[in-house]
Protein backbone atom coordinates (compact mmCIF):
# COMPACT_ATOMS: atom_id res chain seq x y z
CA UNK A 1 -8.98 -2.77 -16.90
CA UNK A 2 -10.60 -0.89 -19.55
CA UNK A 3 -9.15 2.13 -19.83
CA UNK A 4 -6.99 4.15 -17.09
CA UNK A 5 -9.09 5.63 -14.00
CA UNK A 6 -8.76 9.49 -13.82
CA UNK A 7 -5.99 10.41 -12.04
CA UNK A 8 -5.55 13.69 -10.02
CA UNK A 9 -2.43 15.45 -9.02
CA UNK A 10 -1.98 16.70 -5.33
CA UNK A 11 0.56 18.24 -3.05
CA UNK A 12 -0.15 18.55 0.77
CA UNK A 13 1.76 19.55 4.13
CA UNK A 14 3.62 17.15 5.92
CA UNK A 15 5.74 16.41 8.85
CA UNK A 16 8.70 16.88 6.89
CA UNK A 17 7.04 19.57 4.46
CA UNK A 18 5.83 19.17 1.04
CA UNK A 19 4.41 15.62 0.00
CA UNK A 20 3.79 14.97 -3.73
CA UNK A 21 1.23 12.70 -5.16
CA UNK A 22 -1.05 11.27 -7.50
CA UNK A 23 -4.46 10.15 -6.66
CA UNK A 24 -6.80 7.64 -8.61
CA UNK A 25 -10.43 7.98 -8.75
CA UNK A 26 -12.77 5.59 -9.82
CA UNK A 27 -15.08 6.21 -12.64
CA UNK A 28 -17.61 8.57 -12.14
CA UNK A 29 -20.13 6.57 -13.94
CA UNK A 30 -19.85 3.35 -11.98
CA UNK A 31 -19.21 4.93 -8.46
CA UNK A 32 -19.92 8.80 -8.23
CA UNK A 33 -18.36 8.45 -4.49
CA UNK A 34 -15.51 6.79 -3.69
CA UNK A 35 -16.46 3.20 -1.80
CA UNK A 36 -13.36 3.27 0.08
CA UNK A 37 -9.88 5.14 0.28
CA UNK A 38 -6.73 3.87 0.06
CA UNK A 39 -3.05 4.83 0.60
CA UNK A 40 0.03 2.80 -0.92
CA UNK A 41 3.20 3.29 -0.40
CA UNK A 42 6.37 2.61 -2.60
CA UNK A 43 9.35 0.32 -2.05
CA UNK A 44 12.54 1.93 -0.03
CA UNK A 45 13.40 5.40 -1.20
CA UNK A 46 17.12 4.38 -1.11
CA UNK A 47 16.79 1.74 -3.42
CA UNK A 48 15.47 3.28 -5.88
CA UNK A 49 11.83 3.15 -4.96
CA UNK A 50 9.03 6.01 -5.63
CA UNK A 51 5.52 6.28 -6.75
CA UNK A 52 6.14 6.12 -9.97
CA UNK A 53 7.55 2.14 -9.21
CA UNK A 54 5.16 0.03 -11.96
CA UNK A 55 3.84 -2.39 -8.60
CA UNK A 56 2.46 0.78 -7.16
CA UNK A 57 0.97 2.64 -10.21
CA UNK A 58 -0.63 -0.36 -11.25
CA UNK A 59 -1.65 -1.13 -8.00
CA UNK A 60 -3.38 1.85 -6.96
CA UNK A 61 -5.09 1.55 -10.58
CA UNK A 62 -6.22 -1.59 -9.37
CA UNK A 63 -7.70 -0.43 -6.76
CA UNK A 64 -9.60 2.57 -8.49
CA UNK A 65 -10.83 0.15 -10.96
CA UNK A 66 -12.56 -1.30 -7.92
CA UNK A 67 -14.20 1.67 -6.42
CA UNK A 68 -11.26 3.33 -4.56
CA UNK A 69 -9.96 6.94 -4.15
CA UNK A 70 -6.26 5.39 -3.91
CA UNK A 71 -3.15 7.92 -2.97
CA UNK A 72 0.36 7.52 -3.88
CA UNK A 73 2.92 9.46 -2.64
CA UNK A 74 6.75 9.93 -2.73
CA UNK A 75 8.15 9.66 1.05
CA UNK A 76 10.19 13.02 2.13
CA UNK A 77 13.42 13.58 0.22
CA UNK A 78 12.07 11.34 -2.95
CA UNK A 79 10.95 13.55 -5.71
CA UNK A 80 9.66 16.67 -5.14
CA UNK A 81 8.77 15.62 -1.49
CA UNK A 82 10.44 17.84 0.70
CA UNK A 83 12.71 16.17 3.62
CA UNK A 84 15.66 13.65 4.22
CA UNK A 85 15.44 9.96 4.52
CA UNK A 86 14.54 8.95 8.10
CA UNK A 87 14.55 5.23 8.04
CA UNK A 88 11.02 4.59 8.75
CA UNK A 89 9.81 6.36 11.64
CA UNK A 90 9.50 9.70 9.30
CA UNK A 91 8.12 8.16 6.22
CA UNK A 92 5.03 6.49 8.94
CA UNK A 93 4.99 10.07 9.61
CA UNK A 94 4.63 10.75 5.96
CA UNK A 95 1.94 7.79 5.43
CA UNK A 96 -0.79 8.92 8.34
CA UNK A 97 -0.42 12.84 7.00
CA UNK A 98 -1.49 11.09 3.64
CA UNK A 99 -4.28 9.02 5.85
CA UNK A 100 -5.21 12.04 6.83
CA UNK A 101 -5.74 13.94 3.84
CA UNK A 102 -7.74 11.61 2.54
CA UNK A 103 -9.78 11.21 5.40
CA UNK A 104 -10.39 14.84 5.41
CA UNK A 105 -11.32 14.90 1.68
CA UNK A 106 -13.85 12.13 2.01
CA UNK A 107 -15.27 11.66 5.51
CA UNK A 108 -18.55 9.96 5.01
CA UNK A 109 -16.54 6.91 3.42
CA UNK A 110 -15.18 4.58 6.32
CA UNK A 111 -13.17 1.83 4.67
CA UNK A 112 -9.74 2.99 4.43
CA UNK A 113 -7.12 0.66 3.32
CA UNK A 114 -3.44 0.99 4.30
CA UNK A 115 -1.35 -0.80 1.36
CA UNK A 116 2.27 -0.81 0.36
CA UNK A 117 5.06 -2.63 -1.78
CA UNK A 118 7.78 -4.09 -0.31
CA UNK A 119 9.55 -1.36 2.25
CA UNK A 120 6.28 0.82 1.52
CA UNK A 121 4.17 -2.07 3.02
CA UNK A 122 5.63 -2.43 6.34
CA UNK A 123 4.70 1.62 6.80
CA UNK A 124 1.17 0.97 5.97
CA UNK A 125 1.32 -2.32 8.68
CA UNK A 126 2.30 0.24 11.27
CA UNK A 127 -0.44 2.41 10.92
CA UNK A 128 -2.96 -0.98 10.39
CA UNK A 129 -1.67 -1.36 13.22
CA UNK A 130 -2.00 1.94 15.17
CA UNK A 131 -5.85 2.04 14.26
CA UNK A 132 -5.76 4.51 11.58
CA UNK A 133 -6.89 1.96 8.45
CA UNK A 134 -9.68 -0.54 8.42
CA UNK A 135 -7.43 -2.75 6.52
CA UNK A 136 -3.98 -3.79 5.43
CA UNK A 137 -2.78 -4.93 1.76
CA UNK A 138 1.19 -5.97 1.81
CA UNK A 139 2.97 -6.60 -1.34
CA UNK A 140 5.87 -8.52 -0.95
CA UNK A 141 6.13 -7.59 2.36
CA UNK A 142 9.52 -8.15 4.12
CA UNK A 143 8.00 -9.27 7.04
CA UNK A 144 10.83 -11.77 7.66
CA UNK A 145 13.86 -9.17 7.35
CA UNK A 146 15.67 -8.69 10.73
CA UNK A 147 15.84 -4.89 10.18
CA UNK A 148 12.41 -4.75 10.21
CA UNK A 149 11.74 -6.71 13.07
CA UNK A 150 11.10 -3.85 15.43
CA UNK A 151 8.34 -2.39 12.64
CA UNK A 152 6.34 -5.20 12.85
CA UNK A 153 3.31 -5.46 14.99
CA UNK A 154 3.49 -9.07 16.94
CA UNK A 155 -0.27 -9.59 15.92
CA UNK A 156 -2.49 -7.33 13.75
CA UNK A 157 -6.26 -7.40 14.57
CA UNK A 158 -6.96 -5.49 11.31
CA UNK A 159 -8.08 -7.84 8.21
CA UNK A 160 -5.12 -8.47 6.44
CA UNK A 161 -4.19 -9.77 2.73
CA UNK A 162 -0.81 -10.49 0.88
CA UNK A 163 0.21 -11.05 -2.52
CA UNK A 164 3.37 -12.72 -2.79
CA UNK A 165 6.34 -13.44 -5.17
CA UNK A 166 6.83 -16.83 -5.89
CA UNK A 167 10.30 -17.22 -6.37
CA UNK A 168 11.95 -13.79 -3.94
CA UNK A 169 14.82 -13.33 -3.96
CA UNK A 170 15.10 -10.34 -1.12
CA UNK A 171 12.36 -11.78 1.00
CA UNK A 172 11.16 -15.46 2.60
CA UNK A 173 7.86 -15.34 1.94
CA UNK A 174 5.80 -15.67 5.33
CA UNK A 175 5.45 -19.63 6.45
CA UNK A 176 1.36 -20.60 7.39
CA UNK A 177 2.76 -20.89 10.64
CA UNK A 178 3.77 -17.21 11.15
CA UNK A 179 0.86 -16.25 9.47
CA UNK A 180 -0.83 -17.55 11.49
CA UNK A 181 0.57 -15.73 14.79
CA UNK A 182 0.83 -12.41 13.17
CA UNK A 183 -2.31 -11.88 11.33
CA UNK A 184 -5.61 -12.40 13.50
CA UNK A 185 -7.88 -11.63 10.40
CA UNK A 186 -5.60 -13.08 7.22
CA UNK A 187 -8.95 -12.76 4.74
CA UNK A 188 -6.10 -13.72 1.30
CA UNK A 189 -3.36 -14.78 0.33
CA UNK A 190 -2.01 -14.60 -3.26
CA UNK A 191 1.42 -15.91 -5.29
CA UNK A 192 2.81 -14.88 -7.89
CA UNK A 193 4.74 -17.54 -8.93
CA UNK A 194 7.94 -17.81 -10.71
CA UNK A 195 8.10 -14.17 -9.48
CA UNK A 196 11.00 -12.11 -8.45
CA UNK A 197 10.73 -9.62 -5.64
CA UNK A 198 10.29 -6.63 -8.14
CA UNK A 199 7.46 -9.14 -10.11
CA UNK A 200 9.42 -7.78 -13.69
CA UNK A 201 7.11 -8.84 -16.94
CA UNK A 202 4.07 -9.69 -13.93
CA UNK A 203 2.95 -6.53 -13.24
CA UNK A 204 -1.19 -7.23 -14.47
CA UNK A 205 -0.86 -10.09 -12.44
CA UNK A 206 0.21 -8.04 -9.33
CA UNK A 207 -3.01 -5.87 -10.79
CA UNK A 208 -5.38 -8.34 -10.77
CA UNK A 209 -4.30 -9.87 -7.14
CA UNK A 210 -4.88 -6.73 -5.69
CA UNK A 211 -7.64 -6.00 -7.01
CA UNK A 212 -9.45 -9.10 -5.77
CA UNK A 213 -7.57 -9.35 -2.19
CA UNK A 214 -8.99 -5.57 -1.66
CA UNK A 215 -12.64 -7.27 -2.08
CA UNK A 216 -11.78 -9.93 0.58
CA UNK A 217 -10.04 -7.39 2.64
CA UNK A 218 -13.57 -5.12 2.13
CA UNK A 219 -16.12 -7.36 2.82
């Protein structure tokens, strides 16, 4: 990318309290509106994850660089975002207040995609899922983890898109088969391979994926 898109700190009311985050614009001089939103959400909070997590800076960069007003957010009790871990029903909470923000900010732009990293991407499926994005963009999604089996919609009708580690080593990557059955719109699919689940030393590779899954997921 040449050069970083602007980026724009923001604080709003959630169902927890305060939620802290960081938004990316695109360039002014290539798109004076945003052509979509985005939200994308960081790996588990008690693990170390937050918004600050290299996958989901550079991913929401990504996704400024093509066009995007992208949000990301610390769920309640990382940071300075007010609350206590809740396991996952909060921090969906947590997501949709951040859907809503942006919706509220921008609502002549429609496309709205719901993407997250690892724990942080199984959040965003759920609200795919409940309607409230046009699209969903998992990152190592750990779609095949038993404790997240009751998280996961049994078929998504919203366009969906993955990029992948090549060589997890938290997560078995998704087989064609259960793609498949859970994804009625899979538009991409992208590896990373030799990859471990964090994608160390990969990260502009993780950049670039996005960056062209969001154009399949947007067309």
């Amino acid at each position: 990318m040449d050069g970083l898109p602007p980026l724009e700190p923001f604080a709003l009311a959630g169902p927890a309290g305060r939620i802290e985050g960081r938004l990316e614009l695109p360039d002014p001089r290539r798109h004076p509106a945003p052509r979509f939103l985005a939200v994308f959400g960081h790996p588990h909070p008690l693990h170390g994850g937050t918004m600050q997590n290299s996958v989901v800076v550079h991913g929401a960069r990504a996704l400024a660089a093509a066009g995007g007003a992208a949000a990301r957010f610390d769920f309640r009790g990382v940071g300075r975002s007010e609350g206590t871990h809740d396991g996952g029903p909060g921090e969906k909470q947590d997501y949709l207040a951040v859907v809503a923000w942006l919706r509220a900010r921008w609502p002549a732009v429609a496309p709205l995609l719901a993407a997250g990293f690892s724990f942080g991407s199984i959040r965003a499926l759920e609200c795919a899922a409940d309607g409230a994005a046009s699209g969903w963009l998992g990152v190592a999604p750990p779609l095949t983890m038993e404790k997240y089996a009751g998280h996961v919609p049994e078929r998504l009708a919203a366009p969906a898109a993955l990029v992948l580690a090549g060589a997890d080593e938290l997560v078995a990557p998704p087989s064609a088969a259960d793609n498949a059955r859970r994804f009625a719109q899979l538009r991409a699919v992208e590896t990373i391979d030799g990859a471990g689940h964090l994608f160390f030393g990969r990260i502009k590779e993780v950049a670039a994926a996005i960056g062209r899954v969001a154009e399949e997921l947007l067309r």
